[in-house]
N, C-alpha and C. Protein backbone atom coordinates (compact mmCIF):
# COMPACT_ATOMS: atom_id res chain seq x y z
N UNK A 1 18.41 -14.34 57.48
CA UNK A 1 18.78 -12.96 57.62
C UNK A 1 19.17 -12.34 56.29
N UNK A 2 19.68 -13.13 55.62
CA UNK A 2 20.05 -12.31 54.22
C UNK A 2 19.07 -12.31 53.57
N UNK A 3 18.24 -12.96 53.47
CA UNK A 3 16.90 -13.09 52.69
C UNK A 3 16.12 -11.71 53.05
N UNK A 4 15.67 -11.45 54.48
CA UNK A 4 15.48 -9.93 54.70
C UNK A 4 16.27 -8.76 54.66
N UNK A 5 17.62 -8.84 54.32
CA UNK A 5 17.90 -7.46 53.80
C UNK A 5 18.18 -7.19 52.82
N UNK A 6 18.13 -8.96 51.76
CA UNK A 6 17.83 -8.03 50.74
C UNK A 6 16.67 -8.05 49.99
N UNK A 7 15.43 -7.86 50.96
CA UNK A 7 13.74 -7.53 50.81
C UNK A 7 14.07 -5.95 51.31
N UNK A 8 15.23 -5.64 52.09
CA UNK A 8 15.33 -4.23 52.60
C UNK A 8 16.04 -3.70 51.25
N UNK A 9 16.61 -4.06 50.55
CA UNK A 9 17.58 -3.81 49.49
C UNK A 9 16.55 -3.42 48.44
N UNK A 10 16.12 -4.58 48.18
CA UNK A 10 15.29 -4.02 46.96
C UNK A 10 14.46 -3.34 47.17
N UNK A 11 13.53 -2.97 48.37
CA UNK A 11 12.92 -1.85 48.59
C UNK A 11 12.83 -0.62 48.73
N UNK A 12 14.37 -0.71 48.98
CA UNK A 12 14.91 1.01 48.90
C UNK A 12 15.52 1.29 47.53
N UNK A 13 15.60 0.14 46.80
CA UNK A 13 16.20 0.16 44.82
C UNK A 13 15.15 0.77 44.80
N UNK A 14 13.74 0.03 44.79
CA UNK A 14 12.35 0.78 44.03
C UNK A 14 12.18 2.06 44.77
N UNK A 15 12.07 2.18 45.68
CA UNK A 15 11.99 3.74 46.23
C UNK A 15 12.72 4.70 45.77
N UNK A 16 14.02 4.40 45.56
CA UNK A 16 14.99 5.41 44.91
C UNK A 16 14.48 5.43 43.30
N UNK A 17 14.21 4.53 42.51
CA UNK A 17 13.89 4.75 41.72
C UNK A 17 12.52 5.39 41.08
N UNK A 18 11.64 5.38 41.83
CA UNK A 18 10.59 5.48 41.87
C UNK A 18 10.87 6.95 41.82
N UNK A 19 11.56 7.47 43.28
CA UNK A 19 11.81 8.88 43.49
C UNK A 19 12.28 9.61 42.37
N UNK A 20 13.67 8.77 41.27
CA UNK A 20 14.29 9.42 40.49
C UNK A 20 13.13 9.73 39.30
N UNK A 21 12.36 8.52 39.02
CA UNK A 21 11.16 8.68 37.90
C UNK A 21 10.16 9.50 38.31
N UNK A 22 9.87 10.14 39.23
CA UNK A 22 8.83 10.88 39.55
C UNK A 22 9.45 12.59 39.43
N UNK A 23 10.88 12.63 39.90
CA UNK A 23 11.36 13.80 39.66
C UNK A 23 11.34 14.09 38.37
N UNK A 24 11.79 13.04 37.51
CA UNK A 24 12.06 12.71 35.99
C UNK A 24 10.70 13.65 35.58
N UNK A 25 9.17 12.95 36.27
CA UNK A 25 7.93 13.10 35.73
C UNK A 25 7.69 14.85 35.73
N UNK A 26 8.24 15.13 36.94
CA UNK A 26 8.12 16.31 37.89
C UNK A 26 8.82 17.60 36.78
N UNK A 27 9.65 17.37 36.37
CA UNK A 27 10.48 18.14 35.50
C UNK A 27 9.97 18.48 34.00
N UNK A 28 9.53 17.14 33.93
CA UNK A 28 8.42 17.42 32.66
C UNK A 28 6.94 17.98 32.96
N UNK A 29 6.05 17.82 34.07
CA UNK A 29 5.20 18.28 33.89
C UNK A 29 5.22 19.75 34.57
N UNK A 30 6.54 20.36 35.04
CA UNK A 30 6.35 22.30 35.22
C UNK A 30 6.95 22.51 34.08
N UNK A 31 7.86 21.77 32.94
CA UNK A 31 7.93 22.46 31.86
C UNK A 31 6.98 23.34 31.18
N UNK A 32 5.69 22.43 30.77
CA UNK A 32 4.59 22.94 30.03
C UNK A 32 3.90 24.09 30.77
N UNK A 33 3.78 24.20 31.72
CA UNK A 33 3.93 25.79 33.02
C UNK A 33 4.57 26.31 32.83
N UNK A 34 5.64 26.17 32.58
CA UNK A 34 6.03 27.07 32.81
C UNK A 34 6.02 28.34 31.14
N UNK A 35 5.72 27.47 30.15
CA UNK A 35 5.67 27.85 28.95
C UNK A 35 3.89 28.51 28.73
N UNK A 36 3.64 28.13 29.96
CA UNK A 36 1.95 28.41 29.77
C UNK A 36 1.80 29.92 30.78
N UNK A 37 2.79 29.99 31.83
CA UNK A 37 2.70 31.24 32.53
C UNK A 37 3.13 32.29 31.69
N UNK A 38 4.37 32.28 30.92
CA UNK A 38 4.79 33.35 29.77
C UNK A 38 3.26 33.79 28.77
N UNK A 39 2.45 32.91 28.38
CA UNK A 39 1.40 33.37 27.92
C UNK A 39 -0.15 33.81 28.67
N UNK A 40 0.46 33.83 30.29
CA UNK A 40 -0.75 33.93 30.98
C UNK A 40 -1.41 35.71 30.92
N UNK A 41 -3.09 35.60 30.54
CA UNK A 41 -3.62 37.05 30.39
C UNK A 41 -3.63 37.54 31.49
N UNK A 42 -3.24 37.13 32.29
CA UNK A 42 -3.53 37.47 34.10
C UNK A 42 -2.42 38.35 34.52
N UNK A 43 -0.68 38.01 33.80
CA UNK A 43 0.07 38.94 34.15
C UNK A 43 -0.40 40.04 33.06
N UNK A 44 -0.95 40.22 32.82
CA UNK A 44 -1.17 41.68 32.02
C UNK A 44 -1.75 42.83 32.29
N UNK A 45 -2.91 42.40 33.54
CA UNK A 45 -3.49 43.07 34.15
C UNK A 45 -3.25 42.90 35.58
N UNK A 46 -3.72 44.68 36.00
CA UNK A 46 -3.67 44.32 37.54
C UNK A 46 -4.45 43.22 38.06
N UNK A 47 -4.01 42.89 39.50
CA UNK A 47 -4.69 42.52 40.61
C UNK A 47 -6.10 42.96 40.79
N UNK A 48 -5.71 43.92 41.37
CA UNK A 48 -6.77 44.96 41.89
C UNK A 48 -6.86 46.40 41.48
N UNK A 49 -8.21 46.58 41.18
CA UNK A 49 -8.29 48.21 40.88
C UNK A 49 -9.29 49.02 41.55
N UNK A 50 -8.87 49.96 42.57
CA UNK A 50 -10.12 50.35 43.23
C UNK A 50 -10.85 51.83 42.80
N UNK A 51 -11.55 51.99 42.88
CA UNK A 51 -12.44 53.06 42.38
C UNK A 51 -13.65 53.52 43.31
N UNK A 52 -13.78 55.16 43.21
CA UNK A 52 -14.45 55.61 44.24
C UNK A 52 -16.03 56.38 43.13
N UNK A 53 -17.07 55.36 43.78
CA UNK A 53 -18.38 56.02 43.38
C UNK A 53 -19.46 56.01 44.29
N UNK A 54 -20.74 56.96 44.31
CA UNK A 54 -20.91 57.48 45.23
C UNK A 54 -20.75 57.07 46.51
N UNK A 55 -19.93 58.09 46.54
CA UNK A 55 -18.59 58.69 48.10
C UNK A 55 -18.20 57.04 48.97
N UNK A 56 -18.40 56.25 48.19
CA UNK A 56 -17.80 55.20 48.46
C UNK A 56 -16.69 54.25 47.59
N UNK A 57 -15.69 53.83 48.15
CA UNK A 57 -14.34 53.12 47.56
C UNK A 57 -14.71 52.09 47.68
N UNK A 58 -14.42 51.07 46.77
CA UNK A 58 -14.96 49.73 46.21
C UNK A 58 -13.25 49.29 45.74
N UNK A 59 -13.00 48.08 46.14
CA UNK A 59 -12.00 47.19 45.03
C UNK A 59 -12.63 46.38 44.57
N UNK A 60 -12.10 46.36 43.11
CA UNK A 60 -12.51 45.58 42.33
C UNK A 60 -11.16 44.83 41.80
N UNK A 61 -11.17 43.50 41.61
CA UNK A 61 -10.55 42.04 41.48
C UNK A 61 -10.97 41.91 40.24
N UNK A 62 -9.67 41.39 39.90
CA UNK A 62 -10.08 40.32 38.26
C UNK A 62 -10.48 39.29 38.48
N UNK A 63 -11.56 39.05 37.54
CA UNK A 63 -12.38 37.57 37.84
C UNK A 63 -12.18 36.79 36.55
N UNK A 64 -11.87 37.31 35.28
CA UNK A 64 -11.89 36.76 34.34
C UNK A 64 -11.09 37.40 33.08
N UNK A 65 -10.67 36.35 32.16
CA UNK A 65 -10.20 37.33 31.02
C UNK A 65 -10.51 36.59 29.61
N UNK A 66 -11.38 37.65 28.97
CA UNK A 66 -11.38 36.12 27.22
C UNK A 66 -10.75 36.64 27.02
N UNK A 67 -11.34 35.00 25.61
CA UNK A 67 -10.72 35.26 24.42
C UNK A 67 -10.19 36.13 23.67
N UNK A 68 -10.49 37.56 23.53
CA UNK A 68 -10.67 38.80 23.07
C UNK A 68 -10.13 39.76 23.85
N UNK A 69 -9.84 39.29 25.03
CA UNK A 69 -8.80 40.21 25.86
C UNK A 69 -9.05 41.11 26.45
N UNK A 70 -10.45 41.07 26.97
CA UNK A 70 -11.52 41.67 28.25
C UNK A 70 -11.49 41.61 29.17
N UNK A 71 -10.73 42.00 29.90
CA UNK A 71 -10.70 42.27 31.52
C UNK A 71 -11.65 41.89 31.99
N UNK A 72 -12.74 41.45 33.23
CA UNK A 72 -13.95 41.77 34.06
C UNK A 72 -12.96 41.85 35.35
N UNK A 73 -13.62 42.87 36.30
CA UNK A 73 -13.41 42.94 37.35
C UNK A 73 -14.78 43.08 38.14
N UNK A 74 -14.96 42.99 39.41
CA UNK A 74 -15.68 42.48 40.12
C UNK A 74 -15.91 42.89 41.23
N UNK A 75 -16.47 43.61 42.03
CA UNK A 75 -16.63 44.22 43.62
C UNK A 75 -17.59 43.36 44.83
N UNK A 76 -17.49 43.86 45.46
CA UNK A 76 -18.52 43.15 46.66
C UNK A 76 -19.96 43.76 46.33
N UNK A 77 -20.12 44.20 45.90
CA UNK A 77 -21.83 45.14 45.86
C UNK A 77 -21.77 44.27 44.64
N UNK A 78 -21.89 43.24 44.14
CA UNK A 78 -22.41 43.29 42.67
C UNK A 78 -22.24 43.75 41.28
N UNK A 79 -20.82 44.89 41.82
CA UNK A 79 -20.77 45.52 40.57
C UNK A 79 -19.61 45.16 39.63
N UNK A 80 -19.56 45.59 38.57
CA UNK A 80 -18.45 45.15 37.43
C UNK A 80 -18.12 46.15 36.64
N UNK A 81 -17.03 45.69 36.20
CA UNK A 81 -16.20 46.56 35.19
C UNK A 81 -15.40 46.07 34.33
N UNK A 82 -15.03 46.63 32.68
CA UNK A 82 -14.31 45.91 32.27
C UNK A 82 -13.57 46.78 31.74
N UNK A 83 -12.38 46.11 31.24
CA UNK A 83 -11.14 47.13 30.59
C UNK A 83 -10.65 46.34 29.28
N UNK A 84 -9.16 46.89 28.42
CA UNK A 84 -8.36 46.36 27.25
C UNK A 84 -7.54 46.34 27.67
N UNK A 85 -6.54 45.81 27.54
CA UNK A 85 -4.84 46.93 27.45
C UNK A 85 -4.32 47.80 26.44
N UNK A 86 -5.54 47.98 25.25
CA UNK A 86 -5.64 49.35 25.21
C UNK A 86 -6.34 50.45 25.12
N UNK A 87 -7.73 50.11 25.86
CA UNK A 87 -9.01 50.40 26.00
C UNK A 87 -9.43 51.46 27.07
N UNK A 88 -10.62 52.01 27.18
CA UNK A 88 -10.70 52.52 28.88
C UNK A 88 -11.88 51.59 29.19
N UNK A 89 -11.67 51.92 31.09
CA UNK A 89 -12.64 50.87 31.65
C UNK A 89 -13.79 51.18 31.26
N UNK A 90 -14.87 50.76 31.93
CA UNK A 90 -16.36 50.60 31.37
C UNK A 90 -16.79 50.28 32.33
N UNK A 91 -18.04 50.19 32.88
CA UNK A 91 -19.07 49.85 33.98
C UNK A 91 -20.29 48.85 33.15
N UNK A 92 -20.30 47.79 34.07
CA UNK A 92 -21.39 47.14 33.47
C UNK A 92 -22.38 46.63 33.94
N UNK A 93 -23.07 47.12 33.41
CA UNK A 93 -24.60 46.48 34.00
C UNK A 93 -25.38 47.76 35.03
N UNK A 94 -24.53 49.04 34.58
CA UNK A 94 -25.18 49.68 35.52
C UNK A 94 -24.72 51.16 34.90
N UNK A 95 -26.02 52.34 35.35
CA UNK A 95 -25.91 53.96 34.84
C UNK A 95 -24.15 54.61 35.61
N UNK A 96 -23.86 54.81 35.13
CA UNK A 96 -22.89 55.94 35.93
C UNK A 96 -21.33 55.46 35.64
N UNK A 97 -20.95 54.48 36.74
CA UNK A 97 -19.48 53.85 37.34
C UNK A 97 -19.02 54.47 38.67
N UNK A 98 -17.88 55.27 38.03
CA UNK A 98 -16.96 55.94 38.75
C UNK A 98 -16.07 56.58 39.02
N UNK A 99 -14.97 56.37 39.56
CA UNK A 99 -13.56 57.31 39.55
C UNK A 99 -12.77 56.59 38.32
N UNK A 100 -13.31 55.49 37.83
CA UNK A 100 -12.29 54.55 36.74
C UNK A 100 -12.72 54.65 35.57
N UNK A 101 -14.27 54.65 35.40
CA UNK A 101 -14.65 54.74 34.07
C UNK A 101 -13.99 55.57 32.92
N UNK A 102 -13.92 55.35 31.83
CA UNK A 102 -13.46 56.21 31.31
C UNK A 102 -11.54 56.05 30.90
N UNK A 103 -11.35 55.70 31.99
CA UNK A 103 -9.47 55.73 32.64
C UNK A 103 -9.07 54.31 31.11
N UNK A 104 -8.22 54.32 30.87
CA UNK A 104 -6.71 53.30 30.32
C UNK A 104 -6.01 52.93 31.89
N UNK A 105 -5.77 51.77 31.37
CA UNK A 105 -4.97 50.80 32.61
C UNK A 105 -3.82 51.79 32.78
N UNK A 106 -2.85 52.58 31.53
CA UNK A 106 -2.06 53.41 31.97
C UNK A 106 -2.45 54.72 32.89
N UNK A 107 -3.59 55.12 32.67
CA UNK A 107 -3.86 56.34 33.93
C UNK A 107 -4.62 55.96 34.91
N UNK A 108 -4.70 54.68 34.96
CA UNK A 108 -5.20 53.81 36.06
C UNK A 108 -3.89 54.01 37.24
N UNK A 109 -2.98 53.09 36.49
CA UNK A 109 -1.78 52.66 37.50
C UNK A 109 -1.06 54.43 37.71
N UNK A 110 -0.72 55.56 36.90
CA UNK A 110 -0.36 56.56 37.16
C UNK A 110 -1.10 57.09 38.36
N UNK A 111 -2.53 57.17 38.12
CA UNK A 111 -3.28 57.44 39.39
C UNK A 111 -2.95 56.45 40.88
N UNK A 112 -2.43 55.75 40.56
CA UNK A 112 -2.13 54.72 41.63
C UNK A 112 -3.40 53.79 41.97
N UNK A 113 -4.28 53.45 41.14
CA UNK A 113 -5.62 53.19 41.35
C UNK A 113 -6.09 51.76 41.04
N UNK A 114 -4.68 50.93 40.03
CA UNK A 114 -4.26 49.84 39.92
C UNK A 114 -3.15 48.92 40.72
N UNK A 115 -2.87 48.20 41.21
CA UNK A 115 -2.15 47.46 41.94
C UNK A 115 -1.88 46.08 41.27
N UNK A 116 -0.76 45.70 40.66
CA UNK A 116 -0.20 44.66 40.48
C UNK A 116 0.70 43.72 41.49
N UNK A 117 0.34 42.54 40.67
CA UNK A 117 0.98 41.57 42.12
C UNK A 117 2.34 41.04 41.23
N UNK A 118 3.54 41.22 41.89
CA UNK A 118 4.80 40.75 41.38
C UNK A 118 5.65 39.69 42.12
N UNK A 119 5.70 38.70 41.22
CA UNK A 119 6.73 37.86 41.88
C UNK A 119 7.72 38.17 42.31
């Protein structure tokens, strides 16, 4: 009998420890997150930006952001757009745009036409 509890003993030593080294691990690996979200291009731009072209309203989603600090956004029809933060949007790949072209992310969001997502 003592021989099995303390096979129960030391099994709950390594478990606890295991637990404490994994929290240990745990603590170190959202550090570098958390130092990587402060530089993320994603809080810089909206979510979503919707825009109305012919007589139809489209949202468009961020899909991407370079190196260089280019917005793309993205709709269900195929279409795209890109912006700066301190640029105006642009239409791409296609004649015209829309209600956004033209716009700065600031008379974007004044228009209410940008939507950010906040923690």
């Amino acid at each position: 009998m003592t021989h099995a509890s303390r096979r129960k003993s030391i099994g709950l030593t390594k478990r606890v420890f295991a637990g404490l080294v994994g929290a240990g691990a745990l603590v170190t690996v959202l550090q570098p997150a958390a130092a990587i979200a402060q530089d993320d291009p994603f809080s810089q731009f909206p979510l979503v930006i919707h825009c109305k072209s012919n007589e139809t309203y489209h949202a468009f989603y961020i899909s991407r952001v370079s190196k260089d600090g280019v917005a793309t956004y993205v709709a269900s029809d195929r279409i795209a757009g890109t912006i700066t933060l301190d640029g105006q949007a642009k239409a791409v790949g296609g004649k015209g745009g829309g209600s956004c072209v033209g716009k700065t992310l600031a008379e974007l969001r004044a228009s209410q036409q940008a939507y950010d997502l906040k923690p």
